[in-house]
C-alpha atoms as a PDB file:
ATOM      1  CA  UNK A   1       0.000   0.000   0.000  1.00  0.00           C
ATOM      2  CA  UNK A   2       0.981   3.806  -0.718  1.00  0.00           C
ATOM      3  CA  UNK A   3       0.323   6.425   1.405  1.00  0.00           C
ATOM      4  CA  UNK A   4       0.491  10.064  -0.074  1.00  0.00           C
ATOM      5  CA  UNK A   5      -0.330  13.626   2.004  1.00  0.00           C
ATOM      6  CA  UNK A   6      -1.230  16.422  -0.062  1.00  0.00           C
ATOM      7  CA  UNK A   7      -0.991  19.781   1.414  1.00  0.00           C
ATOM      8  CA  UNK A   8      -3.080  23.047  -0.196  1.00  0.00           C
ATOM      9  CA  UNK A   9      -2.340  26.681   1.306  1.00  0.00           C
ATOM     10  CA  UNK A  10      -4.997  28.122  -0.109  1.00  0.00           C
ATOM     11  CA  UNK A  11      -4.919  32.426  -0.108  1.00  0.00           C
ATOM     12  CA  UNK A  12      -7.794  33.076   1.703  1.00  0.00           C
ATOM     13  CA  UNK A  13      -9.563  35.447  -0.337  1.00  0.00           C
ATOM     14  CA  UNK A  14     -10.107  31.599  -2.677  1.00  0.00           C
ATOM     15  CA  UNK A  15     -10.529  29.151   0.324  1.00  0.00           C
ATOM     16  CA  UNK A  16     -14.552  28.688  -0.934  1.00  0.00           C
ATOM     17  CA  UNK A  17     -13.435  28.051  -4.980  1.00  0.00           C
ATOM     18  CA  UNK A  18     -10.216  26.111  -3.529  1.00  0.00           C
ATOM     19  CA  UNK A  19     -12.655  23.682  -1.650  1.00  0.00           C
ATOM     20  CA  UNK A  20     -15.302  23.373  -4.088  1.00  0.00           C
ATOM     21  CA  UNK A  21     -12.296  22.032  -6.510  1.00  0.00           C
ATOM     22  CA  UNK A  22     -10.956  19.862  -4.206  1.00  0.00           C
ATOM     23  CA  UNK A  23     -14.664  18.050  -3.364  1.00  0.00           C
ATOM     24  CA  UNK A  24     -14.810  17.555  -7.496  1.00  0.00           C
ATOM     25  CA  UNK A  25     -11.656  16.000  -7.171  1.00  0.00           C
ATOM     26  CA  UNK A  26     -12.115  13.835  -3.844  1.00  0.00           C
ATOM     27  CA  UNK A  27     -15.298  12.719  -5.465  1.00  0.00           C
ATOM     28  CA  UNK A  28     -13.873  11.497  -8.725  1.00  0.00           C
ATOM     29  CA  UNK A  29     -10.904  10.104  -7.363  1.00  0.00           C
ATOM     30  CA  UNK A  30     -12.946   7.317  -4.764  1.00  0.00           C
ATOM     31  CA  UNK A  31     -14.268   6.187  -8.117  1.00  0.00           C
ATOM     32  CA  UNK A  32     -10.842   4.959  -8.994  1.00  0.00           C
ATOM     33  CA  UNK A  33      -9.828   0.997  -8.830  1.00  0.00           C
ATOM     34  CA  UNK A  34      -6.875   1.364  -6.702  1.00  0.00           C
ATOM     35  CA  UNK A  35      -8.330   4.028  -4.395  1.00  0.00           C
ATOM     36  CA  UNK A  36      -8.595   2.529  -0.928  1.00  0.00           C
ATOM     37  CA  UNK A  37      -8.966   6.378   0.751  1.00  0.00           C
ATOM     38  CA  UNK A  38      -9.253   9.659  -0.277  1.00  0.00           C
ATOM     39  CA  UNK A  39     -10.201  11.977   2.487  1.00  0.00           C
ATOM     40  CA  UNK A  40     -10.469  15.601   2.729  1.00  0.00           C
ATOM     41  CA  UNK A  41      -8.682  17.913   6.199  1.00  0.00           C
ATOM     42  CA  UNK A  42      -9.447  21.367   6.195  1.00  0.00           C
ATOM     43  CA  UNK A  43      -8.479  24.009   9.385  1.00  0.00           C
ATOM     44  CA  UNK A  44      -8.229  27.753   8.327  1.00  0.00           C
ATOM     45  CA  UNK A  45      -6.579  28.226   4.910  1.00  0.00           C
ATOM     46  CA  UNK A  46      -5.394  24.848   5.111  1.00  0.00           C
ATOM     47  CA  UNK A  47      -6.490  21.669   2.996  1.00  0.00           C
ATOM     48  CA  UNK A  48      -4.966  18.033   3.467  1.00  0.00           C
ATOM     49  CA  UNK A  49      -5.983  14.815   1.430  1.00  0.00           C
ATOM     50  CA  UNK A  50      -5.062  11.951   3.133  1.00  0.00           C
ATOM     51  CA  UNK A  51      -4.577   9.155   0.561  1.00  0.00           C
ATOM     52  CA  UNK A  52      -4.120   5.254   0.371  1.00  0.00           C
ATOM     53  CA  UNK A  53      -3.603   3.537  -3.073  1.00  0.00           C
ATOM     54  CA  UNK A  54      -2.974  -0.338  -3.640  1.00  0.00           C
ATOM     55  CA  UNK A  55      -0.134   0.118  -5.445  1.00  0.00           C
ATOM     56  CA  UNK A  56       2.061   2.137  -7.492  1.00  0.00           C
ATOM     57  CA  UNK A  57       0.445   1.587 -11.190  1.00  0.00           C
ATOM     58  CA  UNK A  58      -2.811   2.351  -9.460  1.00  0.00           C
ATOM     59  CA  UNK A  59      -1.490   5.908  -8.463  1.00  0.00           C
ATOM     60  CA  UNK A  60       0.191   6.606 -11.609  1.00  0.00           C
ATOM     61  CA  UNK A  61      -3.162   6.354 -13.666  1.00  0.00           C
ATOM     62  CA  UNK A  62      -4.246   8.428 -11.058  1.00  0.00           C
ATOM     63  CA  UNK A  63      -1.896  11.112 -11.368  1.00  0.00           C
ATOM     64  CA  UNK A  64      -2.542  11.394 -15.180  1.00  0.00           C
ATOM     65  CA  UNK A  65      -6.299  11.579 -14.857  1.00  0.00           C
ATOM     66  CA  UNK A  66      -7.980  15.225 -16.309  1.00  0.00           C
ATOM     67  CA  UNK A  67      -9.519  15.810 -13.490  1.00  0.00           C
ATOM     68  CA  UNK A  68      -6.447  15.930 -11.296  1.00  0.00           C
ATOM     69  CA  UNK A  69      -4.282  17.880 -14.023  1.00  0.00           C
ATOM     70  CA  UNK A  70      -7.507  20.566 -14.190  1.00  0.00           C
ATOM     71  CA  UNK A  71      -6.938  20.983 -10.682  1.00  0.00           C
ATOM     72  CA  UNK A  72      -3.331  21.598 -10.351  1.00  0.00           C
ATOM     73  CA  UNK A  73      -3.498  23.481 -13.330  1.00  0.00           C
ATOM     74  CA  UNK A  74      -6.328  25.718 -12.317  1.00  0.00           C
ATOM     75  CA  UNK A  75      -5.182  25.836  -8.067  1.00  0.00           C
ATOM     76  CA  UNK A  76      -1.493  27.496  -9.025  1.00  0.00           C
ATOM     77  CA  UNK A  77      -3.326  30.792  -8.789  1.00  0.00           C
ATOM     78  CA  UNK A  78      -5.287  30.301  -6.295  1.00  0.00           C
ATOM     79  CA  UNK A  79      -3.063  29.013  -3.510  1.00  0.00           C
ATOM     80  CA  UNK A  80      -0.476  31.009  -1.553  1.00  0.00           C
ATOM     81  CA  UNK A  81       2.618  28.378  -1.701  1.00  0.00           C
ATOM     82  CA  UNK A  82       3.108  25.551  -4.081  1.00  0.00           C
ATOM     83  CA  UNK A  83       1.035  22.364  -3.216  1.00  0.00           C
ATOM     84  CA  UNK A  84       3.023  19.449  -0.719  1.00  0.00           C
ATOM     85  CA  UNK A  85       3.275  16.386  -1.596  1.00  0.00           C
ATOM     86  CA  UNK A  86       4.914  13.768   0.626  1.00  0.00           C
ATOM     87  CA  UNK A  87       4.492   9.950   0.183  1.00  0.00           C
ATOM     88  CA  UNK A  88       4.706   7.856   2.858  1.00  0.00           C
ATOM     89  CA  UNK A  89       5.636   4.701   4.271  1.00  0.00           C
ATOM     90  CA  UNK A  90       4.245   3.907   7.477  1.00  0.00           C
ATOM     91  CA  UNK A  91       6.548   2.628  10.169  1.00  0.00           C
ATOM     92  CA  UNK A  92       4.041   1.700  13.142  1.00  0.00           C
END
């Protein structure tokens, strides 16, 4: 299993639009074969997905799926630092 933490600073004058994007994309991403979680964190400005895919070629179709390039695309503006992303292994 992966694991993969996401983390969106959005500016705050686009935290609404930043969210609504990021529910599109949490919903189309649980539709995905290898998707065992997908789950959305938010406190202040500050948006985590939490994620947990099978396996690696599962999360490479996933990161070359439109609606996740849309997003990044479209977020770059929106956010105040580049977006986070750490993956994981989990030790305990």
């Amino acid at each position: 299993m992966i694991s993969i933490t996401a983390i969106f600073k959005s500016k705050p004058e686009n935290i609404e639009q930043v969210q609504s994007m990021l529910n599109h994309l949490v919903t189309e991403t649980r539709k995905e074969a290898a998707c065992i979680r997908y789950d959305l964190h938010h406190a202040d400005n500050v948006f985590i997905i939490w994620e947990e895919w099978k396996d690696q070629p599962g999360l490479d179709i996933h990161n070359n799926q439109p609606y996740l390039l849309d997003f990044i695309a479209k977020s770059e503006s929106l956010v105040a630092s580049p977006i986070q992303v750490y993956k994981t292994v989990q030790i305990l």
